[in-house]
N, C-alpha and C. Protein backbone atom coordinates (compact mmCIF):
# COMPACT_ATOMS: atom_id res chain seq x y z
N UNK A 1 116.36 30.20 108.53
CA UNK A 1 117.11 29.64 107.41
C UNK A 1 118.18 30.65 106.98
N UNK A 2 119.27 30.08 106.76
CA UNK A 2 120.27 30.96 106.35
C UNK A 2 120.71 31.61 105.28
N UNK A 3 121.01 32.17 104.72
CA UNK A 3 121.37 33.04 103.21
C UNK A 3 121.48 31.92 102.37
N UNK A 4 122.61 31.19 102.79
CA UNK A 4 123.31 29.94 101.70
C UNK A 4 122.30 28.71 101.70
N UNK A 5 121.28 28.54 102.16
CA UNK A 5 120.53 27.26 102.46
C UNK A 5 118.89 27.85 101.64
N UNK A 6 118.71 28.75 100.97
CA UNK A 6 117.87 29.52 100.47
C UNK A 6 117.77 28.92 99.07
N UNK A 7 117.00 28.33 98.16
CA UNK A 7 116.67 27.75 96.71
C UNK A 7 116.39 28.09 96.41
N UNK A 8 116.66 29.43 95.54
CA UNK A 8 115.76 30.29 94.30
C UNK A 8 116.31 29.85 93.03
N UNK A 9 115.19 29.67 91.84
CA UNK A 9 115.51 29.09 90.83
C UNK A 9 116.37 29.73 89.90
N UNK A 10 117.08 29.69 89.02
CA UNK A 10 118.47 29.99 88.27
C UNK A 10 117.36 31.00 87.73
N UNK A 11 118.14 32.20 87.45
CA UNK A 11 117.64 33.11 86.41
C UNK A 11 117.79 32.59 85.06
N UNK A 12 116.84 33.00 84.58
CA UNK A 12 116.48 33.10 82.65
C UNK A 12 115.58 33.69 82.42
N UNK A 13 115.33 33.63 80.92
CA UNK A 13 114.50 34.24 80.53
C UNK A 13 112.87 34.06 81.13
N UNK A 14 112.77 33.24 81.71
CA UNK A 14 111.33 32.29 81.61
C UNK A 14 111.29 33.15 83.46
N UNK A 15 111.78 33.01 84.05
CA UNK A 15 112.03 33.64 85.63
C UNK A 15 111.24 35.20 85.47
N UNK A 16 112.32 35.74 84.60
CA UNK A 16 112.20 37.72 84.39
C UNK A 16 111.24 37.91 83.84
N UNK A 17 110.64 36.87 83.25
CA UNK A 17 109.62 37.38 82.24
C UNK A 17 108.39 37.29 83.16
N UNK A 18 108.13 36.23 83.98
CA UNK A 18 107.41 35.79 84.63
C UNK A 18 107.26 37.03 85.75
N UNK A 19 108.31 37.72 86.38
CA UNK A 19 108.68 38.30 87.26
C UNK A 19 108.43 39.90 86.68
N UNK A 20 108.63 40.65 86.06
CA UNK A 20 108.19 41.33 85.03
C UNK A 20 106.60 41.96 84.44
N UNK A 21 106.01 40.21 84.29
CA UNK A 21 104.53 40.16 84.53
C UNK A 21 103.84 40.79 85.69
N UNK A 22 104.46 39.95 86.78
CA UNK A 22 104.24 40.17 88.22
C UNK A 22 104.04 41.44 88.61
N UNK A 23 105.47 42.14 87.99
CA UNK A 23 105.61 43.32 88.51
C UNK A 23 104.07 44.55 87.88
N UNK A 24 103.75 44.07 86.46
CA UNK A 24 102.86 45.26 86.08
C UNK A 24 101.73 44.90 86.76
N UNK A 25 101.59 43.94 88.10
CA UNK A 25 100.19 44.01 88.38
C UNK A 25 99.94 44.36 89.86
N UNK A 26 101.59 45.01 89.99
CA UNK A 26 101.41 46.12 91.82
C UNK A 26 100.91 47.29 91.07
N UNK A 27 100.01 47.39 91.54
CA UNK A 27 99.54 49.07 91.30
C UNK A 27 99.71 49.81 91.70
N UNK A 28 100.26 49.84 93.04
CA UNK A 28 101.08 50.75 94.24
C UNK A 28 102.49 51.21 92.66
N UNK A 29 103.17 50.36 92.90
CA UNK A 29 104.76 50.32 92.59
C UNK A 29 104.55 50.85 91.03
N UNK A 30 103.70 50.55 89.92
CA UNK A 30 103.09 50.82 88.92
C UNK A 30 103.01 52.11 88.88
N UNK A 31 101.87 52.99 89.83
CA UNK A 31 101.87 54.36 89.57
C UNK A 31 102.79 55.06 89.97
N UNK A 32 103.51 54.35 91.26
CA UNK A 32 104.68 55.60 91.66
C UNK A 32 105.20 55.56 91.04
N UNK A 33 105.58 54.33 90.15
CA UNK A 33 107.14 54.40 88.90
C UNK A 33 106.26 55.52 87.80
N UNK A 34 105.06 55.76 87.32
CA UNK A 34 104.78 56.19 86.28
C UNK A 34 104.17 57.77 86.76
N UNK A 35 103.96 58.32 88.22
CA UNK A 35 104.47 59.47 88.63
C UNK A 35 105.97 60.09 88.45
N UNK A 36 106.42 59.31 89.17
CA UNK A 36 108.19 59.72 88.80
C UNK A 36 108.55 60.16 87.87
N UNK A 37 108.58 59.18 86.67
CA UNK A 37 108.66 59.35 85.05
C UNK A 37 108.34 60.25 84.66
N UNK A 38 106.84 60.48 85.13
CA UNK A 38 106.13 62.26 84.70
C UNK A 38 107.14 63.44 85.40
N UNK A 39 107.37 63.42 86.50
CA UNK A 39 107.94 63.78 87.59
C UNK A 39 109.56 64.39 86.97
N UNK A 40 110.13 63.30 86.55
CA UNK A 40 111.60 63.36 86.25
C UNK A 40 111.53 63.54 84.45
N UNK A 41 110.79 63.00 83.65
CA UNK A 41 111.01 63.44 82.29
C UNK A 41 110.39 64.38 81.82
N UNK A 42 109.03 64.63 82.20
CA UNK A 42 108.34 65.39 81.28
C UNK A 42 108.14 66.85 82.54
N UNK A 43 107.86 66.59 83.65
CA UNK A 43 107.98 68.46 84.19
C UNK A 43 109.00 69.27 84.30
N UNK A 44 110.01 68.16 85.23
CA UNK A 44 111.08 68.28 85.96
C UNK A 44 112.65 67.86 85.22
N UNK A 45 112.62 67.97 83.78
CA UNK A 45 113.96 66.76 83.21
C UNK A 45 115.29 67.52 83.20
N UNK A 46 115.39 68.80 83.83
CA UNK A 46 116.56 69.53 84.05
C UNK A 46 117.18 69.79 85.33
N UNK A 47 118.02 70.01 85.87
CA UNK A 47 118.40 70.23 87.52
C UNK A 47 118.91 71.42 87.46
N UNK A 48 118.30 72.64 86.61
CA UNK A 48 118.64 73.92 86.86
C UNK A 48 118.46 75.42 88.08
N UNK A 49 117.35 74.29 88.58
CA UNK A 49 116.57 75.56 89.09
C UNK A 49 116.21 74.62 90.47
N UNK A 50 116.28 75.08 91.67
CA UNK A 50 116.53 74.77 92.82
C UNK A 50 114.96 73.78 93.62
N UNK A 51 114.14 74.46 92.90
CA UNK A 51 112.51 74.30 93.56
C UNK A 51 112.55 73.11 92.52
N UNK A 52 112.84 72.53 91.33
CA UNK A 52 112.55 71.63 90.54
C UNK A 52 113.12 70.27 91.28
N UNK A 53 114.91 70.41 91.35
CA UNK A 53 115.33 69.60 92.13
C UNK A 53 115.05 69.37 93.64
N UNK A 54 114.63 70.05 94.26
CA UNK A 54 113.80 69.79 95.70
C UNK A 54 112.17 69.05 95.31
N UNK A 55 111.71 69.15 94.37
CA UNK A 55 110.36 68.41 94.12
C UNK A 55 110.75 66.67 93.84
N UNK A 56 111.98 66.70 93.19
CA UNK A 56 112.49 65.59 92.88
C UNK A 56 113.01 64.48 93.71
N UNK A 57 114.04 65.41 94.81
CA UNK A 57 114.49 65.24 95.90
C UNK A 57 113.38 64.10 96.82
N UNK A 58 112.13 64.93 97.14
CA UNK A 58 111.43 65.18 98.04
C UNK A 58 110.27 63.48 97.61
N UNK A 59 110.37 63.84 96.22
CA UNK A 59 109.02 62.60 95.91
C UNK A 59 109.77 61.59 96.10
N UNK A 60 110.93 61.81 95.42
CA UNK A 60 111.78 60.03 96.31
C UNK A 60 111.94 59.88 97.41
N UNK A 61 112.60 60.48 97.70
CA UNK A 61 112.91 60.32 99.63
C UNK A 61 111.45 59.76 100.06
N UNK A 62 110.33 60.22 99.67
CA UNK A 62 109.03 59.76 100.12
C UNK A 62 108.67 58.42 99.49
N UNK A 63 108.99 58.38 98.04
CA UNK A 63 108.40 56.87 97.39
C UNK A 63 109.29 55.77 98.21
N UNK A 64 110.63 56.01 98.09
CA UNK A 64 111.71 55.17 98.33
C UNK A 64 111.92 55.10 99.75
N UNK A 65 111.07 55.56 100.49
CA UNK A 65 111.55 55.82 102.22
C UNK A 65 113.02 55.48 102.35
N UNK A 66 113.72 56.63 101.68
CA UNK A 66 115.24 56.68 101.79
C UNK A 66 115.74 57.32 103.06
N UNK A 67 114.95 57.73 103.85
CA UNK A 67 115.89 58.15 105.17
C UNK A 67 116.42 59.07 105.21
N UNK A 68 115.80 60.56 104.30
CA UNK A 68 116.56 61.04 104.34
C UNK A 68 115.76 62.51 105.08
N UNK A 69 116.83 62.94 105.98
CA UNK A 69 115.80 63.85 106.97
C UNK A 69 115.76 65.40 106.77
N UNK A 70 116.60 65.69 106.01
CA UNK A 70 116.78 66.73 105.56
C UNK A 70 117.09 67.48 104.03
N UNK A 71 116.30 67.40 103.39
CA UNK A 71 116.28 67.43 101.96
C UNK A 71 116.56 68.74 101.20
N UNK A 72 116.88 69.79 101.59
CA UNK A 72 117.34 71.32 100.99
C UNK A 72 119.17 70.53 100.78
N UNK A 73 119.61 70.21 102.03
CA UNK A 73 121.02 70.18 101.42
C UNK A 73 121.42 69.11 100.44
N UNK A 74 120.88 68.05 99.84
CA UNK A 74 120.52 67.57 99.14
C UNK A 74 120.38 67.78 97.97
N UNK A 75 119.11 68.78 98.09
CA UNK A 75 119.23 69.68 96.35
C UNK A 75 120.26 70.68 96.24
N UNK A 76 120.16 71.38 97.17
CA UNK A 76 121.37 72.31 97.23
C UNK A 76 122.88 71.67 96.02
N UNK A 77 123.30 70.44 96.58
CA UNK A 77 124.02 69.50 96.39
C UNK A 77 124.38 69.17 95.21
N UNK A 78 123.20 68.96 95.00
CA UNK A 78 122.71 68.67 93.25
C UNK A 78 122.31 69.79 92.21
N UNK A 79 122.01 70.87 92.71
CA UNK A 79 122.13 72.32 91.91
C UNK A 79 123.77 72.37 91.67
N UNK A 80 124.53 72.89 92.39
CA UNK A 80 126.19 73.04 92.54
C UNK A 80 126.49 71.93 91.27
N UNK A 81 126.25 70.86 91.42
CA UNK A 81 127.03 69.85 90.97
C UNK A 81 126.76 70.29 89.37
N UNK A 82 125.73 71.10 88.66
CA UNK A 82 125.55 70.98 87.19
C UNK A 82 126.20 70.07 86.75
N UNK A 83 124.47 68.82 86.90
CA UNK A 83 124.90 67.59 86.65
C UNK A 83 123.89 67.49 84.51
N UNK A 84 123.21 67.97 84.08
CA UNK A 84 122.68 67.90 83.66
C UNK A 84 123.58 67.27 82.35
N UNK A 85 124.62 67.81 81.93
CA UNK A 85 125.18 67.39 80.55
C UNK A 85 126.14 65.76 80.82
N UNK A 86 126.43 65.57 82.39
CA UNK A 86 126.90 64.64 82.75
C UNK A 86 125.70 63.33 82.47
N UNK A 87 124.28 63.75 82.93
CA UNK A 87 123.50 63.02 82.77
C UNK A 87 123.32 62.46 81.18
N UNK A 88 123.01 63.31 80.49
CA UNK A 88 123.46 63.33 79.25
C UNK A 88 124.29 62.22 78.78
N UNK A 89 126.27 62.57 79.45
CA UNK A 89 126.87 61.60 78.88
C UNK A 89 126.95 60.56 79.31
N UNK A 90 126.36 59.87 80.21
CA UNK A 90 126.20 58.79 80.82
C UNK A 90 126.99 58.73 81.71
N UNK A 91 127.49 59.81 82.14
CA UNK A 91 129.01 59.52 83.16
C UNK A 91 128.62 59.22 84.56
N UNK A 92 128.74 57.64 84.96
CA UNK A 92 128.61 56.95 85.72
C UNK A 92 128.97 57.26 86.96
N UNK A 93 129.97 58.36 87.03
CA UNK A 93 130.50 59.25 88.33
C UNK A 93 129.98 59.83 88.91
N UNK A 94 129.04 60.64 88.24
CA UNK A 94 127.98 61.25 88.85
C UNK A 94 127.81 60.72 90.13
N UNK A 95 127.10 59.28 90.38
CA UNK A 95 126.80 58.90 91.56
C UNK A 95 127.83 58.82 92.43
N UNK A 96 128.60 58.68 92.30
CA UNK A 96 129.63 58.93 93.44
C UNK A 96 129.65 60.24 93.99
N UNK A 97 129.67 61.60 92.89
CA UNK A 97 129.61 62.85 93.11
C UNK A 97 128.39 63.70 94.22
N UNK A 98 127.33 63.07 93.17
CA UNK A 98 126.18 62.92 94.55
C UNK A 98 125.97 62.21 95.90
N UNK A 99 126.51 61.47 95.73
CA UNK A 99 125.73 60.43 97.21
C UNK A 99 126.33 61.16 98.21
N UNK A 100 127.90 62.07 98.10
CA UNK A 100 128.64 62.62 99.06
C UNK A 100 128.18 64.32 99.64
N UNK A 101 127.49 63.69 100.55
CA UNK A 101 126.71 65.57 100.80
C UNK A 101 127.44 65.88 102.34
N UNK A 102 127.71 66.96 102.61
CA UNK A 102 127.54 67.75 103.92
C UNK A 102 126.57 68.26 104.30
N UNK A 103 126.31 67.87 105.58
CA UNK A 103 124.89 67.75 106.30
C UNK A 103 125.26 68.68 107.66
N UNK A 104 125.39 69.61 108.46
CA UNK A 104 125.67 70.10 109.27
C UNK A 104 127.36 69.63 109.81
N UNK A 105 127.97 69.72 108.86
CA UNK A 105 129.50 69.67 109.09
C UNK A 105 129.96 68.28 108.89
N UNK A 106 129.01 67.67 108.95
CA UNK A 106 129.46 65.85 108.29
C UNK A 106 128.92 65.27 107.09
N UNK A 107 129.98 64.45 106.68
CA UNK A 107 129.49 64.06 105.46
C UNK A 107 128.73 62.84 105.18
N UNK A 108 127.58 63.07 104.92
CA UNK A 108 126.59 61.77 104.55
C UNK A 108 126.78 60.65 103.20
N UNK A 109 126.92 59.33 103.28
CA UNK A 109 127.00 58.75 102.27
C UNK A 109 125.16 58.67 101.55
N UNK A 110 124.82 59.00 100.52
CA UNK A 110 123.34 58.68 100.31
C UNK A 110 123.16 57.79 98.83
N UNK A 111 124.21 56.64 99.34
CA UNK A 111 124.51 55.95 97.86
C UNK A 111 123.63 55.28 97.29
N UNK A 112 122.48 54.75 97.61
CA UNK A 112 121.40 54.18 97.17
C UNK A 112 120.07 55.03 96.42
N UNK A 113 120.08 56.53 96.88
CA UNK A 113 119.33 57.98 96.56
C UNK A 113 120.24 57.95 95.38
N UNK A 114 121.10 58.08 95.27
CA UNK A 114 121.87 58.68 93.97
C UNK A 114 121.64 58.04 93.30
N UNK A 115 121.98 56.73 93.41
CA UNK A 115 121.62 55.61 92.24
C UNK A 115 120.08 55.94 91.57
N UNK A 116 119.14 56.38 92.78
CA UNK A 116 117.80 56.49 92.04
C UNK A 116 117.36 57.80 91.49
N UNK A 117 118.26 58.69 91.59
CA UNK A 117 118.18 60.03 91.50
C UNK A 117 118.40 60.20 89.96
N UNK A 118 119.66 59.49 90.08
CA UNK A 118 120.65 59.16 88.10
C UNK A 118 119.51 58.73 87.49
N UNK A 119 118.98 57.52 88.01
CA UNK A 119 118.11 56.41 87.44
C UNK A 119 116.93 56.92 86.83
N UNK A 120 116.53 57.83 87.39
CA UNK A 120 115.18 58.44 87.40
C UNK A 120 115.26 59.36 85.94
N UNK A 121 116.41 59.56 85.63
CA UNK A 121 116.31 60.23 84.70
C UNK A 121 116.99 59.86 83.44
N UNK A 122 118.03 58.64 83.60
CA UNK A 122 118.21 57.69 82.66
C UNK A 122 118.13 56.33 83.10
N UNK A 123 116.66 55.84 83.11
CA UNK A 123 116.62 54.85 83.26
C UNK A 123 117.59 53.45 82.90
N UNK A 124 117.78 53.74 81.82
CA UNK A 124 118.16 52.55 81.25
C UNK A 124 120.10 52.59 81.11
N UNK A 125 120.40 53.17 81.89
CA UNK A 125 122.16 53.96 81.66
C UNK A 125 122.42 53.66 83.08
N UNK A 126 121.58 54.24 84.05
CA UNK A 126 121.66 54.16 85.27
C UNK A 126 121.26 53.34 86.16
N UNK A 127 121.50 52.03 86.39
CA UNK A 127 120.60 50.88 87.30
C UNK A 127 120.67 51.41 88.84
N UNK A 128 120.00 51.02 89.40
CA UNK A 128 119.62 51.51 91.05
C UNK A 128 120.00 50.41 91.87
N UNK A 129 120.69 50.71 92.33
CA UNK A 129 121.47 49.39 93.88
C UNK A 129 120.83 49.84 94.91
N UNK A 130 120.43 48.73 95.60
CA UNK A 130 119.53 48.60 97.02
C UNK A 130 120.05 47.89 97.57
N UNK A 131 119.54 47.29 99.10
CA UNK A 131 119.67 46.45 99.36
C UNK A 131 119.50 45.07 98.80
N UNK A 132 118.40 45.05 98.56
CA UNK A 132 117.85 43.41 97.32
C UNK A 132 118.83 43.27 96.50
N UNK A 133 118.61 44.06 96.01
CA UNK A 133 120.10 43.96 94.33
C UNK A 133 121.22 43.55 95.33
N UNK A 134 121.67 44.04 96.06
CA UNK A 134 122.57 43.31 96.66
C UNK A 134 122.94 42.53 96.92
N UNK A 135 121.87 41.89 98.09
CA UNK A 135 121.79 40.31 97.99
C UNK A 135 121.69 39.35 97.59
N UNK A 136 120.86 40.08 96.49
CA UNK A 136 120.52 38.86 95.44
C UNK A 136 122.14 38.51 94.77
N UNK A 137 122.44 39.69 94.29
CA UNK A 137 124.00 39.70 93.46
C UNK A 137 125.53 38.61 94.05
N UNK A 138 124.95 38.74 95.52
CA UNK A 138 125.69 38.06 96.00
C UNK A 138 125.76 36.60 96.31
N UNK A 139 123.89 36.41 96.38
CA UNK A 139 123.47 35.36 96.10
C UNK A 139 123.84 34.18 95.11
N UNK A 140 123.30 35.01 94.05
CA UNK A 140 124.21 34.13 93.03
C UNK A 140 125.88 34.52 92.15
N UNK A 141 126.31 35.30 92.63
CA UNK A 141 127.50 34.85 92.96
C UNK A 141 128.05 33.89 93.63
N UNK A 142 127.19 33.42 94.92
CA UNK A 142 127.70 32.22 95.60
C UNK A 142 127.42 30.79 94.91
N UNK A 143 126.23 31.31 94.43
CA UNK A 143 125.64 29.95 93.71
C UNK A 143 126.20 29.28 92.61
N UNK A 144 126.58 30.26 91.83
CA UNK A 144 127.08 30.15 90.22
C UNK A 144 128.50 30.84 89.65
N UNK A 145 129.35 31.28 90.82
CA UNK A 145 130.54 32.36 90.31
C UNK A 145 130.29 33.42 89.25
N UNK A 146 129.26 33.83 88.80
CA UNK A 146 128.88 34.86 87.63
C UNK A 146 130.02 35.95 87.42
N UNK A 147 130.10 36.16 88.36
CA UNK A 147 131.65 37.37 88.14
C UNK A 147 132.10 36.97 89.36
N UNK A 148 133.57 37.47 89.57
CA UNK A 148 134.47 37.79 90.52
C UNK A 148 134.56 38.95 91.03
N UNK A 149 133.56 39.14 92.31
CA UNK A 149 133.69 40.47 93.01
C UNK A 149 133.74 40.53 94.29
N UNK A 150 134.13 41.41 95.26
CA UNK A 150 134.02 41.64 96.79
C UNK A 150 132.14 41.95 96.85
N UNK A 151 132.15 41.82 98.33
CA UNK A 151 130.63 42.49 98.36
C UNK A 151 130.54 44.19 98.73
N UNK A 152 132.21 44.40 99.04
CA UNK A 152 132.44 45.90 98.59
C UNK A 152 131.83 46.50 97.55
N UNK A 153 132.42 45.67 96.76
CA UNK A 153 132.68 46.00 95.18
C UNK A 153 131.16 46.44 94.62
N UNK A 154 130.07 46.26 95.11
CA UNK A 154 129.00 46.84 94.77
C UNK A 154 128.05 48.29 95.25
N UNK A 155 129.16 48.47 96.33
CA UNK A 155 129.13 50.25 96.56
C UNK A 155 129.88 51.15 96.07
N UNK A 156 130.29 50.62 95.07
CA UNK A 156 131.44 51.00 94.02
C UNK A 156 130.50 51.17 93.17
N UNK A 157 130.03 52.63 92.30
CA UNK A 157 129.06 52.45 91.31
C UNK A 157 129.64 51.88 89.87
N UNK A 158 130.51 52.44 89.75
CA UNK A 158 131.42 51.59 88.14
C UNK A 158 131.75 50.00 88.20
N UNK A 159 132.27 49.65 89.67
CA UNK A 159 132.31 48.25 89.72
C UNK A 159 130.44 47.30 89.63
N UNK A 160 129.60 47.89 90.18
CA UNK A 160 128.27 47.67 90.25
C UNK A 160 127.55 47.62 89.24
N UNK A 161 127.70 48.63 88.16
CA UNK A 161 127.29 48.07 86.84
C UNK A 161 127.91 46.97 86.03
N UNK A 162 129.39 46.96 86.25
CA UNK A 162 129.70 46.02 85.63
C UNK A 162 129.38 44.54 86.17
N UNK A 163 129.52 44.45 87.62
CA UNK A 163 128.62 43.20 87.93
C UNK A 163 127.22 43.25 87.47
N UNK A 164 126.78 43.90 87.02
CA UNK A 164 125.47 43.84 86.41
C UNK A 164 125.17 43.34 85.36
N UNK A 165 125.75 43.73 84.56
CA UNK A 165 125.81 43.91 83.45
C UNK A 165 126.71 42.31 83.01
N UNK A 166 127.52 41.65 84.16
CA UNK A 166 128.54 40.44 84.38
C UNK A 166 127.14 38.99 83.97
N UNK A 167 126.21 39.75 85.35
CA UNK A 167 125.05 38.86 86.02
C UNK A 167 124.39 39.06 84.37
N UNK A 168 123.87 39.65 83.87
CA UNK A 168 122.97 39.54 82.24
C UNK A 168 123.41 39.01 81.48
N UNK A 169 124.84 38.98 81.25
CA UNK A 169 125.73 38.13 80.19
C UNK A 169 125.94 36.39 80.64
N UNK A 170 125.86 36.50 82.08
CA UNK A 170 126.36 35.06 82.03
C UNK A 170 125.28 34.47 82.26
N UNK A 171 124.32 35.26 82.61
CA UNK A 171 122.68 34.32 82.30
C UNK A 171 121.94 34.21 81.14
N UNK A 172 122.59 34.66 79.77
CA UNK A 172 122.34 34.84 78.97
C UNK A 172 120.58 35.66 78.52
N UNK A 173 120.73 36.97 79.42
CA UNK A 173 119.92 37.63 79.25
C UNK A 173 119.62 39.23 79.00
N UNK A 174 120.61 38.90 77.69
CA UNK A 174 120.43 39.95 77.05
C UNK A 174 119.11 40.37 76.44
N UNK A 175 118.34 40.05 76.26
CA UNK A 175 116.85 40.45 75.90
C UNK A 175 116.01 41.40 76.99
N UNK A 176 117.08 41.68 77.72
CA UNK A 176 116.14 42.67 79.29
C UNK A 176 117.31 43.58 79.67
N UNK A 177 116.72 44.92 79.42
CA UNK A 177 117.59 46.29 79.86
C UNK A 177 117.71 46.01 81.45
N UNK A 178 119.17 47.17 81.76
CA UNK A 178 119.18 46.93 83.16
C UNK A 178 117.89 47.24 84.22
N UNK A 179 117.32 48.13 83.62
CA UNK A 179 115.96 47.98 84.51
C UNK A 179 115.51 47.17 84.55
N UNK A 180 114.93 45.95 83.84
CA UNK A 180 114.16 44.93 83.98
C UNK A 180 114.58 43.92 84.89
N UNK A 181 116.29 43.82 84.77
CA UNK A 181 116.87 42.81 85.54
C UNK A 181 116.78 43.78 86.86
N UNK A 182 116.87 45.24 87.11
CA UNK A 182 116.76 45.38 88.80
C UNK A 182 115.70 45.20 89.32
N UNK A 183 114.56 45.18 88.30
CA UNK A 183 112.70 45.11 89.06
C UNK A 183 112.35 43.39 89.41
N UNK A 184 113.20 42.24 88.47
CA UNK A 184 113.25 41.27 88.62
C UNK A 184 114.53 40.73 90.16
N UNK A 185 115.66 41.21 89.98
CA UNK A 185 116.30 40.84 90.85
C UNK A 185 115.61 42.07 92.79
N UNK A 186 115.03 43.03 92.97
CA UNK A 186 114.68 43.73 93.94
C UNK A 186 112.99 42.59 93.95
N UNK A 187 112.43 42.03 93.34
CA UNK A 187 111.04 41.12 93.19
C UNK A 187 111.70 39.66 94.71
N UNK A 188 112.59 39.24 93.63
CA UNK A 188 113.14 37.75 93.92
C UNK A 188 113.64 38.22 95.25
N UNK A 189 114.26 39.28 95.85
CA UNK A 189 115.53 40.01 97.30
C UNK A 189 113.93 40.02 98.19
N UNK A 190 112.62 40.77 97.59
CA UNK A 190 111.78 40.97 98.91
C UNK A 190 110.84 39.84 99.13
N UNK A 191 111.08 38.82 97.83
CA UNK A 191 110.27 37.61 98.17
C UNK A 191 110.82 36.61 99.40
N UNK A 192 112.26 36.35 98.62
CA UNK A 192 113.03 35.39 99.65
C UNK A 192 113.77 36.06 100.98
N UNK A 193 114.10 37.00 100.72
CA UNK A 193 114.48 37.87 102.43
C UNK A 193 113.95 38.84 102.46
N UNK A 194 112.50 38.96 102.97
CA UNK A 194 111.84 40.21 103.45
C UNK A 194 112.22 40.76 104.75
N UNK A 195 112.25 41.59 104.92
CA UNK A 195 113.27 42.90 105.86
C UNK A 195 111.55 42.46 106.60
N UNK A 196 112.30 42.38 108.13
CA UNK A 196 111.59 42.06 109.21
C UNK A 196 111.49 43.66 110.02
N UNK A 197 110.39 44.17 109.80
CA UNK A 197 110.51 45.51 110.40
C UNK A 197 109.67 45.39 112.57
C-alpha cells in the first residue's frame, strides 16, 4: 500500500490523548525517557566538562540507535561549541551548529542527534525530528494542506518548528506541548509505516 492510499484518522484532541495514554504504558520507552531526564537534568544539565557530555553523547546514540560510530568527536564538538547559555536562550541554531561535525576530515550531517541532544535538555523549546515526524508531517500535509512546505523544509530546524508548531494550530491543538504532539505523531509514523528491517 502506498503512502497516499494510507487512512489515519484526522488529528485532535481525542487521537493525542488517546495516543499519549498509549504511550505511558511502553515501559521500555517510559524508563529510557525518565533515565535521560535524570541523565540530562539532574546529573548531567551543563556541557562544561568533556566526560559529562560523552555520557550524554553515548546514552543516546545507544537509546536512539542513532548510528553513530564514533562518539569522542561528537562531544568534542559540543564542548567547543559552549552551547550552554544558547540552550538557555532557546536559540534554535544550535541544532544546525551541532549536527555539523568533522569526523576524520569529513563532515557528518547528525541532524536528527542534535535535535535530541537540544531536546533532551529543553524539552519543551526543542522538538526532535525523525524519520516518523517526518512522514507523518508530510502526510498530512498531503491530506489537509496544514502549512505550505517543501519536504526539504523539515531538515531545516527553524523551518521544522514552525511546521510544527503550523500542524498544532491548524488542528486546533493547542492543549499539547511540542513534545506531546512528537510522541503522538513518532506513535501514529511506527504504527502505519513500520521500517521493515
Amino acid at each position: 500500500m502506498s503512502f497516499y492510499q494510507v487512512n489515519i484518522p484526522s488529528p485532535s484532541k481525542k487521537q493525542i490523548s488517546f495516543y499519549l495514554s498509549r504511550w505511558e504504558g511502553f515501559q521500555n520507552y517510559k524508563l529510557q525517557e525518565n533515565a535521560l531526564n535524570k541523565l540530562f537534568l539532574q546529573l548531567c544539565p551543563k556541557n562544561e566538562m568533556i566526560e559529562d557530555i560523552l555520557l550524554k553523547v553515548s546514552t543516546l546514540n545507544d537509546f536512539y540507535s542513532t548510528n553513530i560510530f564514533s562518539v569522542f568527536p561528537i562531544a568534542e564538538h559540543i564542548l567547543k561549541l559552549k552551547i550552554d547559555r544558547r540552550l538557555e536562550n532557546n536559540d534554535i541554531s544550535l541544532v544546525d551548529d551541532i549536527k555539523k561535525v568533522s569526523i576524520s576530515g569529513k563532515i557528518k550531517n547528525f541532524y536528527s542527534f542534535a535535535t535530541k541532544y537540544c531536546s533532551h535538555h529543553k524539552p519543551y523549546d526543542f522538538p526532535i525530528y525523525d524519520s516518523y515526524v517526518d512522514m507523518m508531517l508530510r502526510y498530512f500535509q498531503y491530506k489537509s494542506g496544514f502549512s505550505n512546505f517543501k519536504s526539504s523544509d523539515l531538515k531545516d530546524y527553524s523551518k521544522f518548528k514552525k511546521i510544527l508548531l503550523d500542524f498544532r494550530g491548524a488542528y486546533h491543538l493547542d492543549d499539547f506541548n511540542l513534545k506531546q504532539i512528537d510522541q503522538y505523531l513518532w506513535q501514529i509514523g511506527k504504527e502505519y509505516f513500520p521500517k521493515r528491517y
